[in-house]
N, C-alpha and C. Protein backbone atom coordinates (compact mmCIF):
# COMPACT_ATOMS: atom_id res chain seq x y z
N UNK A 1 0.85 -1.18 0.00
CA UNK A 1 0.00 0.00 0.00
C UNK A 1 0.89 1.24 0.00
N UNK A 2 0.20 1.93 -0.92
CA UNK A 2 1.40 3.43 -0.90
C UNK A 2 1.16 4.23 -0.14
N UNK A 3 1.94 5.27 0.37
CA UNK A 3 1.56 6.33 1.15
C UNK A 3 0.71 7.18 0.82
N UNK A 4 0.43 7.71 -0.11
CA UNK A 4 -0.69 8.28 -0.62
C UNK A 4 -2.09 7.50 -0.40
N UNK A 5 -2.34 6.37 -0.72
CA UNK A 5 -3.45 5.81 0.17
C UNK A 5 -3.91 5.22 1.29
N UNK A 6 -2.78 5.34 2.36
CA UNK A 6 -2.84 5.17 3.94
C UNK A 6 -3.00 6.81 4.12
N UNK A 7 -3.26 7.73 3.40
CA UNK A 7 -3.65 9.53 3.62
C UNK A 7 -5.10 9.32 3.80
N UNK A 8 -5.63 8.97 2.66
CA UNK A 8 -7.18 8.69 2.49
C UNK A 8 -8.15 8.27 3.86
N UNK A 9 -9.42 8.61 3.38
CA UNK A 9 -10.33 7.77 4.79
C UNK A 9 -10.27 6.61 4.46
N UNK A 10 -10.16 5.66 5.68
CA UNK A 10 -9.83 4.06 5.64
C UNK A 10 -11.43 3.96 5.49
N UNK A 11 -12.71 4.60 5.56
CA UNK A 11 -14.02 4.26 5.20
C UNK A 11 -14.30 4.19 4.23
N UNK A 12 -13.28 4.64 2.95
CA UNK A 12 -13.57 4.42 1.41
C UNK A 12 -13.45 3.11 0.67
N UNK A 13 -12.85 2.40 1.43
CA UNK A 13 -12.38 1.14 1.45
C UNK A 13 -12.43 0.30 2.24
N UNK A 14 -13.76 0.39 2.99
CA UNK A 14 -14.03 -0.47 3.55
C UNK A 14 -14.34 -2.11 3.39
N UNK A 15 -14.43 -2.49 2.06
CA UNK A 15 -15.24 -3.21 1.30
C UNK A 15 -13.86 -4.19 0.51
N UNK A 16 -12.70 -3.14 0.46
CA UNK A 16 -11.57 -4.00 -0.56
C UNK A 16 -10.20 -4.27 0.58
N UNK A 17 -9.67 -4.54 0.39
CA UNK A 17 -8.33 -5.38 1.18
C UNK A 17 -7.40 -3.81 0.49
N UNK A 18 -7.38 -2.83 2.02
CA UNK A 18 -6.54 -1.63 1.46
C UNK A 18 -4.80 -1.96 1.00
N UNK A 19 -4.49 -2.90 1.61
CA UNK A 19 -2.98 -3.10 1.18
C UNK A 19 -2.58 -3.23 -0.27
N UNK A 20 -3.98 -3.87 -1.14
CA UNK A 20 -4.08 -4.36 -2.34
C UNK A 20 -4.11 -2.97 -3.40
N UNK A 21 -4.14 -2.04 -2.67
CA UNK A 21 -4.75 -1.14 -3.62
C UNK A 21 -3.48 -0.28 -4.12
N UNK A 22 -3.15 -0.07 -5.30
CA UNK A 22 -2.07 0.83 -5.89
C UNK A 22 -2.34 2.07 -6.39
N UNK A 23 -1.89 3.03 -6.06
CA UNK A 23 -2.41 4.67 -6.39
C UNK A 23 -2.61 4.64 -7.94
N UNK A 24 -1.92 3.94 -8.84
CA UNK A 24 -1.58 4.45 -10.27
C UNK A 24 -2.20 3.53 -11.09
N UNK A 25 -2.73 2.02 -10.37
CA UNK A 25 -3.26 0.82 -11.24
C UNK A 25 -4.52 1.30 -11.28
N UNK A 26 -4.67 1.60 -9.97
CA UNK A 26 -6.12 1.59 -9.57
C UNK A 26 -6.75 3.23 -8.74
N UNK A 27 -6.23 4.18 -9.78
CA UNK A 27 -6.47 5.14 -9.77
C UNK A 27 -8.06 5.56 -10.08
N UNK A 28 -8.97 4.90 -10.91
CA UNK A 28 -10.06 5.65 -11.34
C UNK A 28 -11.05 4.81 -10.27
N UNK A 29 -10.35 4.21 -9.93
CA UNK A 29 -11.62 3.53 -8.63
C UNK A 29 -11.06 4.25 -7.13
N UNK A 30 -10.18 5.03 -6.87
CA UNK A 30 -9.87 6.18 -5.87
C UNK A 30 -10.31 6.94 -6.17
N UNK A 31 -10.23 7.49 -7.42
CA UNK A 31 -10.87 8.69 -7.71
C UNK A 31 -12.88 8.38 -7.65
N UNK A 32 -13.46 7.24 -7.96
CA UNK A 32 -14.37 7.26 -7.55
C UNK A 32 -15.01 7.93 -6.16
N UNK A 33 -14.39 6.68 -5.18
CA UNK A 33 -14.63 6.41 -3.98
C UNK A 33 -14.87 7.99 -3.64
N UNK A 34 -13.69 8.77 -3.55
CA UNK A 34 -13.56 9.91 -3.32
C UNK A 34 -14.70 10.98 -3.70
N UNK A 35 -14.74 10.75 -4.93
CA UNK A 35 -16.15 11.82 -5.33
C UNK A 35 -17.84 11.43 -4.52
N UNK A 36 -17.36 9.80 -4.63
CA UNK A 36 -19.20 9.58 -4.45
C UNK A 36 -18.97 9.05 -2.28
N UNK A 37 -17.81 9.47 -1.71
CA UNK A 37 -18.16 8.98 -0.47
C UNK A 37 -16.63 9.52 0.04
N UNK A 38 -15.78 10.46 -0.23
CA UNK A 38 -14.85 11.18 1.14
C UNK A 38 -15.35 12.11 1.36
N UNK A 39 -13.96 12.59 2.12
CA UNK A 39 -13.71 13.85 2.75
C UNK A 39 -13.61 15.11 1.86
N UNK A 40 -13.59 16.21 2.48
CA UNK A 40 -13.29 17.50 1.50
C UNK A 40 -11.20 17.44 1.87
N UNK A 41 -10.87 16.60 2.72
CA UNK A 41 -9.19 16.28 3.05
C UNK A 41 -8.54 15.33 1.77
N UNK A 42 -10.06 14.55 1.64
CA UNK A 42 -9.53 13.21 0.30
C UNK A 42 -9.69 13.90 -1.24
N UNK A 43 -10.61 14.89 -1.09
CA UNK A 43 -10.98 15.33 -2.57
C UNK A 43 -9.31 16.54 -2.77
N UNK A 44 -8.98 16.92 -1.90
CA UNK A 44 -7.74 17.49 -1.90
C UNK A 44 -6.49 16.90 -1.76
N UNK A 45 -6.40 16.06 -1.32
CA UNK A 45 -5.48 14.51 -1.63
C UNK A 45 -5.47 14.28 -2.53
N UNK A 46 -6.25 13.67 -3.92
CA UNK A 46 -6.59 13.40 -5.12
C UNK A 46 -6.07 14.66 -6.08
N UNK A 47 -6.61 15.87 -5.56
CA UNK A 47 -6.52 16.57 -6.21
C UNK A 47 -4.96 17.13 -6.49
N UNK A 48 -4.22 17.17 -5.73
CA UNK A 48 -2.93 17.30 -5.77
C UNK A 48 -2.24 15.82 -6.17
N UNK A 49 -2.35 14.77 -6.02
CA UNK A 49 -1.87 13.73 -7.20
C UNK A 49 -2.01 13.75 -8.31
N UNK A 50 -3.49 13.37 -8.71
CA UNK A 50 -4.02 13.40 -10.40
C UNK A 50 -4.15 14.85 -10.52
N UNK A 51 -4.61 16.03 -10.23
CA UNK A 51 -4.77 17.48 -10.66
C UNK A 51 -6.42 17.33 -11.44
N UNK A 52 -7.03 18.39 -11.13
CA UNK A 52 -8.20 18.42 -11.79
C UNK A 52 -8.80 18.12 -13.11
N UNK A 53 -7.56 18.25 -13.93
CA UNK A 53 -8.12 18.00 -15.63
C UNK A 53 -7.77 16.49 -15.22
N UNK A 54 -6.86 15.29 -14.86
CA UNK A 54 -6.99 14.04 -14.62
C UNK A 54 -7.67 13.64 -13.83
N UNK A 55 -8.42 14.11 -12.60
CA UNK A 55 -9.97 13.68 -12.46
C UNK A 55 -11.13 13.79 -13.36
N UNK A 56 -11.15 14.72 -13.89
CA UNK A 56 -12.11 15.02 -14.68
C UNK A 56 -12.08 13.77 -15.91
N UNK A 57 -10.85 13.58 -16.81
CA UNK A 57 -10.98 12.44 -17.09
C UNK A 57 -11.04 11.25 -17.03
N UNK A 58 -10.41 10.85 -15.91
CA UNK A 58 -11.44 9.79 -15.44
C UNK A 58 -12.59 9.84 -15.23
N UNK A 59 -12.98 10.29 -14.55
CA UNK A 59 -14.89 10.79 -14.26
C UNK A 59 -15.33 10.29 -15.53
N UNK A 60 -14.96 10.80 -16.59
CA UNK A 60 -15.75 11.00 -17.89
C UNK A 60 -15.88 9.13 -18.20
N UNK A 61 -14.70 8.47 -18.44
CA UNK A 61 -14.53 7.15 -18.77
C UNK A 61 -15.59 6.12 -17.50
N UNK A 62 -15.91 6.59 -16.56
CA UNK A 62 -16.81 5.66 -15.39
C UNK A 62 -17.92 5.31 -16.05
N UNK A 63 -18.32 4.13 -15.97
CA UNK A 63 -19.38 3.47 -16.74
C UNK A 63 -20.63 4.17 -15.50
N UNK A 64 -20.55 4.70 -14.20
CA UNK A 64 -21.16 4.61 -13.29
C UNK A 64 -20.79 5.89 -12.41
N UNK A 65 -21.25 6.81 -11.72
CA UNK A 65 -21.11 8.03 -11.12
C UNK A 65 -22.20 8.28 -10.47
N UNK A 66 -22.51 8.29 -9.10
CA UNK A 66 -23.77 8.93 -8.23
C UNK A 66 -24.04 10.18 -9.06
N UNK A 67 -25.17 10.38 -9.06
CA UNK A 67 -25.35 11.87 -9.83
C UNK A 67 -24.91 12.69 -8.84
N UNK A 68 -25.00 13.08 -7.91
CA UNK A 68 -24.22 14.37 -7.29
C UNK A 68 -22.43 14.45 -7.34
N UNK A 69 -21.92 13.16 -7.56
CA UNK A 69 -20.86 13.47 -8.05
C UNK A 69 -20.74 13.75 -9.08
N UNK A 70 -21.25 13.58 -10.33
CA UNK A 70 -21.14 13.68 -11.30
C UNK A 70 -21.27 15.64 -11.85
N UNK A 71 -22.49 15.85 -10.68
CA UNK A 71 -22.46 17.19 -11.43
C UNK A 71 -21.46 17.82 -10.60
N UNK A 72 -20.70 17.22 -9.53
CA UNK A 72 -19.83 18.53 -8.79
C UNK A 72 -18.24 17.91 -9.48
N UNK A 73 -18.06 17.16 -10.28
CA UNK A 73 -17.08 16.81 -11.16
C UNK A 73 -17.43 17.64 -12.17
N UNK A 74 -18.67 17.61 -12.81
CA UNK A 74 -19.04 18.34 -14.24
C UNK A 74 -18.30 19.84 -13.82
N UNK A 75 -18.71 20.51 -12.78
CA UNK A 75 -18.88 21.51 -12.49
C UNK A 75 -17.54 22.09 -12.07
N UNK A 76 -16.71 21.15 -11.54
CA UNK A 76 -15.60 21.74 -11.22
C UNK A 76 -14.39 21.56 -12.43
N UNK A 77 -15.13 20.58 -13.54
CA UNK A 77 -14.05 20.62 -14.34
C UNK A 77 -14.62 21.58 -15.86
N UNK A 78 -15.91 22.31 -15.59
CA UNK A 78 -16.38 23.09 -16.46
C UNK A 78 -16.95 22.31 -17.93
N UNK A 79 -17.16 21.06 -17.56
CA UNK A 79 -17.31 20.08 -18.55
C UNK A 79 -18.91 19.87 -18.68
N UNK A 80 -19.76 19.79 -19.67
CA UNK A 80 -21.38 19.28 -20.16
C UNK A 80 -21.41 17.74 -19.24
N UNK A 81 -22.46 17.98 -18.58
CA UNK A 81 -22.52 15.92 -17.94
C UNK A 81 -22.57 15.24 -18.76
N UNK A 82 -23.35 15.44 -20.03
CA UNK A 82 -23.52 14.85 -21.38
C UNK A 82 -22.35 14.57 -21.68
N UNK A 83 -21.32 14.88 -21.42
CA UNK A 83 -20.02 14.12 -22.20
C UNK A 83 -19.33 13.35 -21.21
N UNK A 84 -19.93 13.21 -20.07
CA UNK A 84 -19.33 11.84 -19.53
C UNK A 84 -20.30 10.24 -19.74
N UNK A 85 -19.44 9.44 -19.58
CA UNK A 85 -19.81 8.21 -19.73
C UNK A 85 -21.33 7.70 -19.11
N UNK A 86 -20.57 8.02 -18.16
CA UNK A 86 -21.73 7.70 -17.17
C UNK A 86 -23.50 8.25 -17.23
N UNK A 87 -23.35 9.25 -17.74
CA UNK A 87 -24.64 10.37 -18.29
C UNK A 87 -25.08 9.34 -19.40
N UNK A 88 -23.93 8.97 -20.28
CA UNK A 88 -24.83 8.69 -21.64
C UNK A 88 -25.53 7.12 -21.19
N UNK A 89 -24.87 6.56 -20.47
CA UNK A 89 -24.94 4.58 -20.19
C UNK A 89 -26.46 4.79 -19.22
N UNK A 90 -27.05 6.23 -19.27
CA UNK A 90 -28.19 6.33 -18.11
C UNK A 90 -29.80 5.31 -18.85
């Protein structure tokens, strides 16, 4: 487990074996967790690793996004919801 994800809430991961998890393999499923269930500490964690235009693309590629994440991703990356994945697979 990397240091960057022993930062995170250990409640985002409640569900997966945290040791297993690699910042860079398994980046768009952190960046999930984070949008649809952290902290405003984890969304700034993230945000200083990947940087906002690499959340935002991930976001877009998620087959799946709570809608309130979705529009405060849309919104912070100035992006149409319509052009993420997740909007169109509705």
């Amino acid at each position: 487990m990397s240091d960057f994800v022993k930062q995170l809430s250990s409640s985002l991961f409640w569900d997966v074996d945290i040791s297993e998890i690699d910042d860079e393999k398994n980046k768009r499923f952190i960046i999930q967790r984070v949008l649809e269930r952290g902290t405003h500490n984890d969304w700034i964690l993230i945000n200083k690793k990947y940087t906002l235009q690499g959340i935002v693309q991930e976001a877009m590629q998620m087959r799946y996004l709570e809608p309130k994440a979705l529009s405060y991703v849309a919104i912070m990356g100035n992006v149409p919801k319509e052009e993420f994945r997740c909007y169109k697979n509705k």
